[in-house]
Every structure is written in structure tokens, then in C-alpha cells.
C-alpha atoms as a PDB file:
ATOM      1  CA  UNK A   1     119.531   0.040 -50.889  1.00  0.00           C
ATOM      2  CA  UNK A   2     119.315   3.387 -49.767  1.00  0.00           C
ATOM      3  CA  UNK A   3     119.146   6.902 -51.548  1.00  0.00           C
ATOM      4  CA  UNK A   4     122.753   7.734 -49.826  1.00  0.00           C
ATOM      5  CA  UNK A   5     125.815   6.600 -51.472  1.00  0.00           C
ATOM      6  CA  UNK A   6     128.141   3.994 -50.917  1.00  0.00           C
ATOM      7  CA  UNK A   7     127.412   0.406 -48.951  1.00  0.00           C
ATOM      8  CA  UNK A   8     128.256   1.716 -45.769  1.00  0.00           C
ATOM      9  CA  UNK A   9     125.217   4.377 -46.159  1.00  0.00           C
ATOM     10  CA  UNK A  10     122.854   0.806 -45.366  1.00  0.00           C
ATOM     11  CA  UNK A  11     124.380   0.865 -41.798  1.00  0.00           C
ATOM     12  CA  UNK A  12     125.231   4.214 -40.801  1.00  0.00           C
ATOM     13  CA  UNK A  13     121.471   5.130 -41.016  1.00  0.00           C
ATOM     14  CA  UNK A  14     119.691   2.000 -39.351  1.00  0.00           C
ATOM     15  CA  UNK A  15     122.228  -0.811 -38.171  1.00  0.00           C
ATOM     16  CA  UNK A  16     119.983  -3.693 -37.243  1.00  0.00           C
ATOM     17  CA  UNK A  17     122.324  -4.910 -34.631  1.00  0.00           C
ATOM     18  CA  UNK A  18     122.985  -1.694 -32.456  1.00  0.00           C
ATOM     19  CA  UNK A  19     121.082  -3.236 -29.693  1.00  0.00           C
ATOM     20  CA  UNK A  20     123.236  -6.151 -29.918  1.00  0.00           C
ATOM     21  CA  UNK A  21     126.853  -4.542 -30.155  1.00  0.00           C
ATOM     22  CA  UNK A  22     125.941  -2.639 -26.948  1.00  0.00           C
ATOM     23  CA  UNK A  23     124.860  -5.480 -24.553  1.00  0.00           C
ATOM     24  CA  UNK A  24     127.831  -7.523 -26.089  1.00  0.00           C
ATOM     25  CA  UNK A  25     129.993  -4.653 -25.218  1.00  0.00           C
ATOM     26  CA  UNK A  26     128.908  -4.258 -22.000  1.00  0.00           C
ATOM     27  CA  UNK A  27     128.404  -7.968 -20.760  1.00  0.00           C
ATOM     28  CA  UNK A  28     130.652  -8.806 -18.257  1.00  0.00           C
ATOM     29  CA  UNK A  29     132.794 -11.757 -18.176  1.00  0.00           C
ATOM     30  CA  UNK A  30     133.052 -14.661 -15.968  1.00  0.00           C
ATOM     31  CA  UNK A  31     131.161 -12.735 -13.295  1.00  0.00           C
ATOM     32  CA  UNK A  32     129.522 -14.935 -10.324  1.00  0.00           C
ATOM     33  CA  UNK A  33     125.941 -14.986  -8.931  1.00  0.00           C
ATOM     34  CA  UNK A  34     125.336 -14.321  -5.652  1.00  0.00           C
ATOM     35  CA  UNK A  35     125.752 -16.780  -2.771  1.00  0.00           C
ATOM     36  CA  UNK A  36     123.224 -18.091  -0.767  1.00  0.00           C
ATOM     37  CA  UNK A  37     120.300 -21.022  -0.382  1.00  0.00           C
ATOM     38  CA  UNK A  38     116.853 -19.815  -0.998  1.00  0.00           C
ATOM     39  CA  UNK A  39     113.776 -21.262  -2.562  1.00  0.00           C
ATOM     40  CA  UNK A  40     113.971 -25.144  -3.602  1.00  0.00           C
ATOM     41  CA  UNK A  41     114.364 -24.493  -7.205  1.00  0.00           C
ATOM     42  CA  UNK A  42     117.429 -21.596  -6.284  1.00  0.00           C
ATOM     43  CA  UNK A  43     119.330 -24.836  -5.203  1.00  0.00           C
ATOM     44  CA  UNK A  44     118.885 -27.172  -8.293  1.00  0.00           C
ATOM     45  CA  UNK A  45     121.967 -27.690  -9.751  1.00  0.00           C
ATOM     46  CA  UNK A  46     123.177 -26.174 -12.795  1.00  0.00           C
ATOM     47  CA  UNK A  47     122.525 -28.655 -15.312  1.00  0.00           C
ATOM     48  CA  UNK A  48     119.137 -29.011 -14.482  1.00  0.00           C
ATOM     49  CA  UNK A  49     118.381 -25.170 -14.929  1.00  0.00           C
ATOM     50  CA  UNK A  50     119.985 -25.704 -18.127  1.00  0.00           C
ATOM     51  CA  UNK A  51     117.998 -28.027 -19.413  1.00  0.00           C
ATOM     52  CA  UNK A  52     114.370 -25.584 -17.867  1.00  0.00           C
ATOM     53  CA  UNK A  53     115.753 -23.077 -19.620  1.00  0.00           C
ATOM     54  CA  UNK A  54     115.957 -25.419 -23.138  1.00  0.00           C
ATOM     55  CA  UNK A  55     112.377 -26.128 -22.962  1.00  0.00           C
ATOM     56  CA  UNK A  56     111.485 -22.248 -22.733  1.00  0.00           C
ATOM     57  CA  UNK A  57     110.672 -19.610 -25.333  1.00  0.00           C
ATOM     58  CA  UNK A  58     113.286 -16.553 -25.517  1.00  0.00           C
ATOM     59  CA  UNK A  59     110.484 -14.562 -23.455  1.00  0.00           C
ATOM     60  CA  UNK A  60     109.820 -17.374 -21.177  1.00  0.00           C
ATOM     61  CA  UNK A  61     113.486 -17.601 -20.217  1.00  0.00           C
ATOM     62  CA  UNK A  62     113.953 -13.334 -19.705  1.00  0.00           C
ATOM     63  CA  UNK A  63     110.642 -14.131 -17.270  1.00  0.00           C
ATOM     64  CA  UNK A  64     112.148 -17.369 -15.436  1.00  0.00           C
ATOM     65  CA  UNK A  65     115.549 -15.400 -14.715  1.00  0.00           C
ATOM     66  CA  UNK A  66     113.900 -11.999 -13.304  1.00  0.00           C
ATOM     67  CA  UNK A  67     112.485 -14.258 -10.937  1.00  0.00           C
ATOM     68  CA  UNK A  68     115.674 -15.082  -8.765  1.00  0.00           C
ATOM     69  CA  UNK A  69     119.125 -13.357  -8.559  1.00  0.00           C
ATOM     70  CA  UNK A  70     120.285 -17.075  -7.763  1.00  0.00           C
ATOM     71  CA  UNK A  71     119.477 -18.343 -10.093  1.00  0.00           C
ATOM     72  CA  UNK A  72     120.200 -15.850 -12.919  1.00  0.00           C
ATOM     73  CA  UNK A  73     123.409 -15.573 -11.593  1.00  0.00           C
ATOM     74  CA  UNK A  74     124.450 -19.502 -12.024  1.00  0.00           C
ATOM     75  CA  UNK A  75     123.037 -19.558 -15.464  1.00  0.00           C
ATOM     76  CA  UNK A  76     124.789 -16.548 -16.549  1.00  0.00           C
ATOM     77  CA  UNK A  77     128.073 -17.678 -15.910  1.00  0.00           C
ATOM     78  CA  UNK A  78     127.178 -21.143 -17.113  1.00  0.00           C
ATOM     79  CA  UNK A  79     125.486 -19.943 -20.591  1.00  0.00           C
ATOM     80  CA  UNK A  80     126.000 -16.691 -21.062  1.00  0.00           C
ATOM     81  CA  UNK A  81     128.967 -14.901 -20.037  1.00  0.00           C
ATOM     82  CA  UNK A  82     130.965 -16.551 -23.206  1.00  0.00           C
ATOM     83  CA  UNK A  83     129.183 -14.064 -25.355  1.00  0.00           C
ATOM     84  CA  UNK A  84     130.703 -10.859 -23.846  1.00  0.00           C
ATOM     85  CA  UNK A  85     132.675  -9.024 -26.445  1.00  0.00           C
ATOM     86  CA  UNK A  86     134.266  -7.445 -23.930  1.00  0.00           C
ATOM     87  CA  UNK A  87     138.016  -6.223 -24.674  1.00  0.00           C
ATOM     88  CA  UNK A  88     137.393  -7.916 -28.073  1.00  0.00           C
ATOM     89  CA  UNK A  89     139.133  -6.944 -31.654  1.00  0.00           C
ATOM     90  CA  UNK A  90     135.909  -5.280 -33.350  1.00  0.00           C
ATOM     91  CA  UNK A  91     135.206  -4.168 -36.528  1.00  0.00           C
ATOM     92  CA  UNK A  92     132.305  -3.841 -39.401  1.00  0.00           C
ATOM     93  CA  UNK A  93     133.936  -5.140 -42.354  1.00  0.00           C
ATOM     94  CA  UNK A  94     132.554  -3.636 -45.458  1.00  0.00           C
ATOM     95  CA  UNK A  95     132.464  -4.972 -49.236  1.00  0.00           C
ATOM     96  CA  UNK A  96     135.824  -5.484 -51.336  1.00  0.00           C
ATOM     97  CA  UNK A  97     137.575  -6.187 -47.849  1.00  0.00           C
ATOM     98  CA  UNK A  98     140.584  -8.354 -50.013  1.00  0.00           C
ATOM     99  CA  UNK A  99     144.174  -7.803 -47.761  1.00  0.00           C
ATOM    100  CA  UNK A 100     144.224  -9.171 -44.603  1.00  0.00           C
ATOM    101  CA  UNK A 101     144.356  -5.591 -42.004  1.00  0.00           C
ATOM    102  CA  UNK A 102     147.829  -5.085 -41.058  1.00  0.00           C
ATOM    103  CA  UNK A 103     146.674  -4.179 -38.039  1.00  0.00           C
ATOM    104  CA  UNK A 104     145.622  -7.489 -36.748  1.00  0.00           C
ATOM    105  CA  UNK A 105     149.185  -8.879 -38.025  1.00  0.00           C
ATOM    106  CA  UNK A 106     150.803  -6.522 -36.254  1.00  0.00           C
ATOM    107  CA  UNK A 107     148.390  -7.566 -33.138  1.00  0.00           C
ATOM    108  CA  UNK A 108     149.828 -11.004 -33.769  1.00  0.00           C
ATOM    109  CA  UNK A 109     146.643 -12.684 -35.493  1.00  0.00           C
ATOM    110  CA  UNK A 110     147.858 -15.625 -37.914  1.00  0.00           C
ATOM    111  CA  UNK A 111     145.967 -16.829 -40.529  1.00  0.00           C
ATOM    112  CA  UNK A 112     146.194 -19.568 -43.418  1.00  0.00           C
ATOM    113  CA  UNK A 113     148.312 -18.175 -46.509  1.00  0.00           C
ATOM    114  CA  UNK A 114     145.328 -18.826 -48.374  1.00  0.00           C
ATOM    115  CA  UNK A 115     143.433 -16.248 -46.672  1.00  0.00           C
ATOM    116  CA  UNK A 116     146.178 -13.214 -47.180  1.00  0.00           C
ATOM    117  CA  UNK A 117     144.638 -11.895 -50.256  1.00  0.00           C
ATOM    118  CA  UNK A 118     141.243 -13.081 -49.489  1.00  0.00           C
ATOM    119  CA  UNK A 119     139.466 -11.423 -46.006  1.00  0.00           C
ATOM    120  CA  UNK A 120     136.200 -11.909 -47.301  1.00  0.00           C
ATOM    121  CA  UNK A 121     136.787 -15.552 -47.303  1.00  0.00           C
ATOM    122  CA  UNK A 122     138.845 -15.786 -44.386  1.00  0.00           C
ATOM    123  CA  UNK A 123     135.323 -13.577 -42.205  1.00  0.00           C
ATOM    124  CA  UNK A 124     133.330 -16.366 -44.090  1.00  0.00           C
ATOM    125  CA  UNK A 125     134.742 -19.165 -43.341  1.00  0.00           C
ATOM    126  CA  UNK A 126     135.389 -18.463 -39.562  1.00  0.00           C
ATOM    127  CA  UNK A 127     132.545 -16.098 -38.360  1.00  0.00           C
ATOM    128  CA  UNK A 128     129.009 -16.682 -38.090  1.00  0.00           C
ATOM    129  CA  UNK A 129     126.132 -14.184 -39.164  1.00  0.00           C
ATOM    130  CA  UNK A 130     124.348 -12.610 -35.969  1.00  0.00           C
ATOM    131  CA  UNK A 131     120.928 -14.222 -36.496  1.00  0.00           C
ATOM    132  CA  UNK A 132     117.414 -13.630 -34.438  1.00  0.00           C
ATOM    133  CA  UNK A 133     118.447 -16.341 -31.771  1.00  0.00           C
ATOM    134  CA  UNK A 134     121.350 -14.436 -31.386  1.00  0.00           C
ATOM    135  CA  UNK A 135     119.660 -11.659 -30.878  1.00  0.00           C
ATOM    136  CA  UNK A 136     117.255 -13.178 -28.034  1.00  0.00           C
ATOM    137  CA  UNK A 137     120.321 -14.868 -26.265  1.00  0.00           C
ATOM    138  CA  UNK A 138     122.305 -11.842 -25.780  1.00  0.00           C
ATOM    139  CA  UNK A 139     118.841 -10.112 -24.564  1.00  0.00           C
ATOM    140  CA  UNK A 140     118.538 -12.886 -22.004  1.00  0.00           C
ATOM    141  CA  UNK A 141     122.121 -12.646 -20.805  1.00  0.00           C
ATOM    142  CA  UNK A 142     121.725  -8.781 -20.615  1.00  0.00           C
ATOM    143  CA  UNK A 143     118.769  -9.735 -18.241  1.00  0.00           C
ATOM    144  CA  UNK A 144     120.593 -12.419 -16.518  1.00  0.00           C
ATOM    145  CA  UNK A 145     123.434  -9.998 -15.681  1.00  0.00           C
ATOM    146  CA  UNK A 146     120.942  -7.295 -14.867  1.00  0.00           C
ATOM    147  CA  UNK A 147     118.760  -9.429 -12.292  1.00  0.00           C
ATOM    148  CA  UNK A 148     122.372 -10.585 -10.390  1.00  0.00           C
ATOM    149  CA  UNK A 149     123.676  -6.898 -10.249  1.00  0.00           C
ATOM    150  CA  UNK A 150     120.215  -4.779 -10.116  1.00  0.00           C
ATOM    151  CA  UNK A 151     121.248  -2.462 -12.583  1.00  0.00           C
ATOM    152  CA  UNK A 152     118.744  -1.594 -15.688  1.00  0.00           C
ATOM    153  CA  UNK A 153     119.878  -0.886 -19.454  1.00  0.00           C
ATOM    154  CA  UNK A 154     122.520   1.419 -20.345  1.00  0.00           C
ATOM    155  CA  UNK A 155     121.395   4.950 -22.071  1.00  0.00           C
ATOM    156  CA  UNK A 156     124.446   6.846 -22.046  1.00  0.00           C
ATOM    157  CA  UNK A 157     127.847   5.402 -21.311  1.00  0.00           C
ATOM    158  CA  UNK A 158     130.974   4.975 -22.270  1.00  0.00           C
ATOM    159  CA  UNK A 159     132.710   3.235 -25.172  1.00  0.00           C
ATOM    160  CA  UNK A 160     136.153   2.529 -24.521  1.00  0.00           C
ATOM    161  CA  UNK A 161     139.214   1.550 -26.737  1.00  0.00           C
ATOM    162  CA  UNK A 162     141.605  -0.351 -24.682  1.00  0.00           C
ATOM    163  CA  UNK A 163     144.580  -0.084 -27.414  1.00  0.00           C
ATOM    164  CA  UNK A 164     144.386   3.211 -27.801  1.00  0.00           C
ATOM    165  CA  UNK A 165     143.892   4.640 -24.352  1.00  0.00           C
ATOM    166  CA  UNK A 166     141.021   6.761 -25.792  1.00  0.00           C
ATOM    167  CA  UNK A 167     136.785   7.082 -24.850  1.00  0.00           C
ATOM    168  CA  UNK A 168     133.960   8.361 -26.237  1.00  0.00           C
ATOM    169  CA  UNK A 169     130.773   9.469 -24.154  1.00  0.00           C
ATOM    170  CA  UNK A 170     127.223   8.241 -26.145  1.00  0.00           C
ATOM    171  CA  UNK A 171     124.020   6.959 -26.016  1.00  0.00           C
ATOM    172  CA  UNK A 172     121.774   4.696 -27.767  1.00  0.00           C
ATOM    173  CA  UNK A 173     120.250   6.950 -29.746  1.00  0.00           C
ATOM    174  CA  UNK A 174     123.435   8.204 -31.543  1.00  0.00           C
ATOM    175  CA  UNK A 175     125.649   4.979 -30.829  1.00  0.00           C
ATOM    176  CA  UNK A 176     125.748   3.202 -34.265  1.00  0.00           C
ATOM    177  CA  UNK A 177     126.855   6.145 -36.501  1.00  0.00           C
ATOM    178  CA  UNK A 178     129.600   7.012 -33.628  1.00  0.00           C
ATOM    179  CA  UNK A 179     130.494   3.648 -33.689  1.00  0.00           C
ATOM    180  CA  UNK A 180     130.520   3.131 -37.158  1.00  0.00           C
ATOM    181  CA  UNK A 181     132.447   6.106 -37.626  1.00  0.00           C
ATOM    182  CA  UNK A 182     135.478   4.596 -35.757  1.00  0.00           C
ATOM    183  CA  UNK A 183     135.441   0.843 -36.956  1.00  0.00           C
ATOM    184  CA  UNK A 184     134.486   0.240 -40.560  1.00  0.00           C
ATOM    185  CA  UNK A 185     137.225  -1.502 -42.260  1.00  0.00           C
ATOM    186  CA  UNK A 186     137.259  -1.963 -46.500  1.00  0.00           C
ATOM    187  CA  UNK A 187     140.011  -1.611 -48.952  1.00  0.00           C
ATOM    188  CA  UNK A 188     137.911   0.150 -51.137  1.00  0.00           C
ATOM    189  CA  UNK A 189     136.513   3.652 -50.582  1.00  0.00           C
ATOM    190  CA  UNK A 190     133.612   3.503 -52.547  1.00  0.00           C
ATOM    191  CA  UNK A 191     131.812   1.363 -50.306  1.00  0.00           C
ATOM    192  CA  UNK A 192     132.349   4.436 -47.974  1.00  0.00           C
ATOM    193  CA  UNK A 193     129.104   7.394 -48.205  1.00  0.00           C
ATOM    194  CA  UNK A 194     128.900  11.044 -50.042  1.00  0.00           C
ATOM    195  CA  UNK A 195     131.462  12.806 -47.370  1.00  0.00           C
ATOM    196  CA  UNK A 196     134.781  14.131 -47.281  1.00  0.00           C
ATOM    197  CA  UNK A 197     135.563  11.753 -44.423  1.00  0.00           C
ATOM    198  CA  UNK A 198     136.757   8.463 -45.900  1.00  0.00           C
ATOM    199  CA  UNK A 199     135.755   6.008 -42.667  1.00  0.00           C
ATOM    200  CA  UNK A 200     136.538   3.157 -44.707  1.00  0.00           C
ATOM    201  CA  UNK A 201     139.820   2.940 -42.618  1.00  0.00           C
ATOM    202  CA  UNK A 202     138.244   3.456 -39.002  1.00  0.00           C
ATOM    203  CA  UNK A 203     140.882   4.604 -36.844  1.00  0.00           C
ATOM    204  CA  UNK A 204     139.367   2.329 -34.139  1.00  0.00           C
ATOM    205  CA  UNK A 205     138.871  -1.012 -36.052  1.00  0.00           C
ATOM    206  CA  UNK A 206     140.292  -4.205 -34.865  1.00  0.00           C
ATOM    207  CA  UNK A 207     140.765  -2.346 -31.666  1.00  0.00           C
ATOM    208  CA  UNK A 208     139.872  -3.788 -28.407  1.00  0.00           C
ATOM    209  CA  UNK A 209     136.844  -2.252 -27.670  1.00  0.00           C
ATOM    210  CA  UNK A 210     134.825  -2.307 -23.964  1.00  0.00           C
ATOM    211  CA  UNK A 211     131.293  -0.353 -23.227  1.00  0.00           C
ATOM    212  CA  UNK A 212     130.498   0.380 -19.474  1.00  0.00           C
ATOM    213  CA  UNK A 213     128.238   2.618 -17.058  1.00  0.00           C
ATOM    214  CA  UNK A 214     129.792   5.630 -16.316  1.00  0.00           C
ATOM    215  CA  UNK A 215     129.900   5.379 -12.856  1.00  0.00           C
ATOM    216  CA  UNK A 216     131.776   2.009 -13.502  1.00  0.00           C
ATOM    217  CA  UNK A 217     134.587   4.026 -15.669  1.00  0.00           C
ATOM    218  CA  UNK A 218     134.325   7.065 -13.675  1.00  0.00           C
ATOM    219  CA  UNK A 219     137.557   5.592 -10.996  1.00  0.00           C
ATOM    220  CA  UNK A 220     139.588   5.046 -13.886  1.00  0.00           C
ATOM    221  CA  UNK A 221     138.593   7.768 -16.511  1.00  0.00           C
ATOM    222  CA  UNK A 222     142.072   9.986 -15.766  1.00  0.00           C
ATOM    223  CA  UNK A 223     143.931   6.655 -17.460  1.00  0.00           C
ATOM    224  CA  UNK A 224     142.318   7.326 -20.726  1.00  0.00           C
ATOM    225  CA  UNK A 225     141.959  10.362 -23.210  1.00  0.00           C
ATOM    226  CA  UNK A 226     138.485  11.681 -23.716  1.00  0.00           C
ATOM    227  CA  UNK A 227     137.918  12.063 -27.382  1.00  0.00           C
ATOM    228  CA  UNK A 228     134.109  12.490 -26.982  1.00  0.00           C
ATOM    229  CA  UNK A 229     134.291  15.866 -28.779  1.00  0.00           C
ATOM    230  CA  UNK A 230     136.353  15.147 -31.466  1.00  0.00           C
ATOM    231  CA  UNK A 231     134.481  11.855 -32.417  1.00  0.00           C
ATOM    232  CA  UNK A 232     131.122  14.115 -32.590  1.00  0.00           C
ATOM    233  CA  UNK A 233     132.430  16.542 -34.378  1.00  0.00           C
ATOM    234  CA  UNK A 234     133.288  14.342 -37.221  1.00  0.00           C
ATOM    235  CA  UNK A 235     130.115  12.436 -37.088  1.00  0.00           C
ATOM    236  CA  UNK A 236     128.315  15.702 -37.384  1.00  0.00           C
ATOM    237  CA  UNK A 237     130.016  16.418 -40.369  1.00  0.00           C
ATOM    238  CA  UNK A 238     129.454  13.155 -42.057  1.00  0.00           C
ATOM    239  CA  UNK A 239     125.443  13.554 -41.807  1.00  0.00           C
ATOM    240  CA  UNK A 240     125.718  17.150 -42.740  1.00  0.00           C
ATOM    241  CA  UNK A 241     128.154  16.437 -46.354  1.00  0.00           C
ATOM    242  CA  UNK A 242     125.938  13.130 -46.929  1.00  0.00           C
ATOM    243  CA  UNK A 243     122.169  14.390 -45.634  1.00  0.00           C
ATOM    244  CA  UNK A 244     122.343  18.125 -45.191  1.00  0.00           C
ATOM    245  CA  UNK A 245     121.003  17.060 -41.895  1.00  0.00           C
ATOM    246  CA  UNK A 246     122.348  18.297 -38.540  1.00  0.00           C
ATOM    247  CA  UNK A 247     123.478  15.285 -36.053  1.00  0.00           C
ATOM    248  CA  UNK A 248     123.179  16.194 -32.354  1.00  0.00           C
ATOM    249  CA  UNK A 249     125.665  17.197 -29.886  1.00  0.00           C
ATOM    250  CA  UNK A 250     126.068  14.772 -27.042  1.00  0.00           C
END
């Protein structure tokens, strides 16, 4: 636990998964290597990469794909371009999370009866915890896609929400508390922190939500309302009525 108030105060502060939400945000799906014959082991097929890369540590297999844009690029769409959460429904569900969201039944999701009254069970049953191997396979996707394209890590970018028509500008630095600002979902308020804003009700969750490069969004940016400002402001506010500390500007 944490001196600040409410569940959500666990997260806000020091989300363990930040790193992960953004490359899973940002992966691409589907996206093809290059084309092309190179050295002899560029031209194994793809099963036999697959099973190189089972024998390899997590490290081992972010070193064996820097090593060839070939072959990073037919292993990422082979293993890794099925964990994009690209255009996915995303949310943090907090505690006491009973109803099902009437947004997602109004987004057409059906679940079992059973589950109506009962979303904790319902996440349980379906949904697996993000674990550490988790954690290492999305790395070595992030790599994968980044050998193919020759791009490095995001810092600042852009977090789009597809059903609303609306961005926000960030970084990694300030990422989880602007995220977490928009998505949190609980039926309860008091898992919610010591602040004025009640973000139990995220105006973003079970949105679809994309992050990409900026120079990626830039051609289509006029489609979309920039709510950079507005999203900061807020944020700033909730670490000033919970901390007394001041959050930074973009």
C-alpha cells in the first residue's frame, strides 16, 4: 500500500506495466518483413526459426533478431504481431468492478448472464495476468518490429482514441498517470485517490485505444481533436489535490 488514498493511488504513482501498455499500443499488426535472399540462415523457413528462437533466453532472442531485418521480420509476423493491442477496447479495471460497463454492451460485447452482476469474475475467468514472460515477449516483438522498420523506442507520441476522435500528446515519463487518468473503470469511488476528480469512470475506458510516432499521425492529425491540454490540465490537478506536488506540462 501506499500513503495516498484509495487503490488506484498503487498505480497512478508507479504502474509496473507502463513499459508494456506502450509497446502493445504501438505494435503494429500483421506487418511484413522485408523481401529478399541473404545469408543462409535469412532463408530457413519459418518454422525452423521458431523453434531457434525456443531454445533461446529472452536476451538471446532480442540479440538473434537485431542481427537480420529478414529475419526479424518473418518471425514478427509469425510470433509476435498477435500481441498488438492496437485499436483494442482498454481499460484498468479497479476493485469492486460488479456491473458489467454499459459501455461495452452498447459496443456490442455479449457475455454469459452469469457474469452481468459479476465483472470481477467475468476479467477472471477470461483474461490472463501480464506476467514477466509477458513482459520479455512484448520487448522482443518491440525489437523485432524495430530491426524490420529501423525505427528506435518511442519517447513522446501520440495516444489516440479511435471512438472518440480525440488525442493526447505524451511521453514516457508522464504516460501512466495520463493514461490512467482516462481509463480506470470501478463502480465504486473509493477505490479512486484524495482528489476532486473521481477517475473511477475514465471517460476513455473500453475505448479503442492506438499509440503511434508522431510523424506516423502527423498526415492524419486534422481527423481527430487534440485534447492534449485538457487531459494535462486535469492530471495536474489530481497530483496537486492528492500530493501537493506539481505534475509537468507537456
Amino acid at each position: 500500500m501506499t500513503r495516498y488514498m484509495g487503490k488506484l493511488g498503487e498505480f497512478f504513482y508507479g504502474c509496473p506495466y507502463d513499459d508494456y501498455m506502450i509497446d502493445a499500443l504501438s505494435l503494429k499488426r500483421g506487418r511484413r518483413g522485408p523481401l529478399g535472399h541473404g545469408a543462409p540462415i535469412e532463408n530457413l523457413p519459418v518454422n525452423i526459426l521458431r523453434e531457434i528462437v525456443s531454445e533461446l533466453s529472452s536476451y538471446d532472442i532480442c540479440e538473434f533478431l537485431l542481427t537480420s531485418r529478414l529475419i526479424a521480420g518473418k518471425l514478427y509476423e509469425e510470433l509476435y504481431s498477435g500481441l498488438s493491442w492496437q485499436g483494442c477496447r482498454i481499460a484498468c479495471i479497479g476493485d469492486y468492478a460488479t456491473n458489467f460497463p454499459v459501455r461495452l454492451a452498447c459496443a456490442g460485447v455479449e457475455v454469459e448472464k452469469k457474469y452481468h452482476r459479476a465483472f470481477d469474475d467475468y476479467v477472471n475467468d477470461n483474461f490472463q495476468e501480464i506476467d514477466m514472460d509477458m513482459t520479455d515477449e512484448i520487448r522482443e516483438a518491440k525489437i523485432a518490429e524495430q530491426t524490420m522498420t529501423g525505427k528506435e523506442d518511442l519517447d513522446e507520441f501520440v495516444v489516440l482514441n479511435e471512438s472518440r476522435k480525440e488525442y493526447v500528446v505524451t511521453n514516457r515519463r508522464n504516460f501512466t498517470k495520463v493514461i490512467l487518468s482516462l481509463i480506470c473503470w470501478s463502480d465504486d469511488p473509493s477505490a479512486s485517490m484524495r482528489t476532486n476528480h473521481d477517475i473511477t469512470q475514465g471517460r476513455w475506458a473500453w475505448d479503442q485505444i492506438s499509440i503511434f510516432s508522431q510523424d506516423e499521425f502527423e498526415p492524419v492529425a486534422a481527423k481527430f481533436e487534440d485534447t492534449t491540454e485538457e487531459v494535462y490540465e486535469t492530471v495536474r490537478e489530481i497530483v496537486w489535490e492528492d500530493t501537493g506536488r506539481k505534475f509537468p506540462s507537456k
